[in-house]
N, C-alpha and C. Protein backbone atom coordinates (compact mmCIF):
# COMPACT_ATOMS: atom_id res chain seq x y z
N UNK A 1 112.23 64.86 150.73
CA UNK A 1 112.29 63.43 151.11
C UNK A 1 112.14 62.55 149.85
N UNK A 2 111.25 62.86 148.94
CA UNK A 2 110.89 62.33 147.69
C UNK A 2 112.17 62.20 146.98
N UNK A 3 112.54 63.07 146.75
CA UNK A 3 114.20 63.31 145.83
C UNK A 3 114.86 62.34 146.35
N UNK A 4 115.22 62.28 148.07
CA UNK A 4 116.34 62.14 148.63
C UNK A 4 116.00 60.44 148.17
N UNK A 5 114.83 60.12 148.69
CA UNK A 5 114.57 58.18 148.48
C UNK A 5 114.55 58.05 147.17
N UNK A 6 114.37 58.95 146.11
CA UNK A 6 114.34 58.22 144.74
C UNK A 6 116.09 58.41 144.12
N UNK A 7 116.21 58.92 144.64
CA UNK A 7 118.14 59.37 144.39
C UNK A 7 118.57 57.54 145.30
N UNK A 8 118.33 57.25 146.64
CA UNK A 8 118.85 56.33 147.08
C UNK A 8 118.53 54.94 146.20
N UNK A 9 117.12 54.77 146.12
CA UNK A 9 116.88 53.62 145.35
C UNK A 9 117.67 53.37 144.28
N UNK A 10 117.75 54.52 143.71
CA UNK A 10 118.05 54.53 141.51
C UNK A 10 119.76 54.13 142.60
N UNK A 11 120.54 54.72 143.36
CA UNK A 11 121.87 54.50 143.51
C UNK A 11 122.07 52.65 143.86
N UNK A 12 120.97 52.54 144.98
CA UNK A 12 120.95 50.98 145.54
C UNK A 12 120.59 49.83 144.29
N UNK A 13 119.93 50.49 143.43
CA UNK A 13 119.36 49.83 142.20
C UNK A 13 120.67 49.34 141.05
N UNK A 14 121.24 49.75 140.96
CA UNK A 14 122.14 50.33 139.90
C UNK A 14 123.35 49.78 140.65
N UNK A 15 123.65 49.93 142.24
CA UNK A 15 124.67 49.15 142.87
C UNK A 15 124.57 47.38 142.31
N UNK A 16 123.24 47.44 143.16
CA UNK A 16 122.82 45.67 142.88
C UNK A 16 123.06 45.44 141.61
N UNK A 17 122.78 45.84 140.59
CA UNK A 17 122.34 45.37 139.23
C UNK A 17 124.04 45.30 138.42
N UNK A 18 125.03 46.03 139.25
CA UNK A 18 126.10 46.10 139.15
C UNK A 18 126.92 44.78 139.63
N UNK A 19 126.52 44.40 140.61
CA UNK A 19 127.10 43.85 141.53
C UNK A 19 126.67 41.94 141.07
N UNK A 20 125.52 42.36 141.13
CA UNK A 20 124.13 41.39 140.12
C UNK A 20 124.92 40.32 139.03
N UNK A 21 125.37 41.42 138.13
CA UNK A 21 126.30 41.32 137.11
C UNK A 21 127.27 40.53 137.28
């Protein structure tokens, strides 16, 4: 579960910060 939510965040993180941009 740990993996799976820190894999989603870093992806949702990195979307936004993309998107952000």
């Amino acid at each position: 579960m740990a993996l799976s939510k820190h894999g989603l965040t870093r992806d949702m993180t990195m979307k936004y910060h993309m998107e952000g941009s």
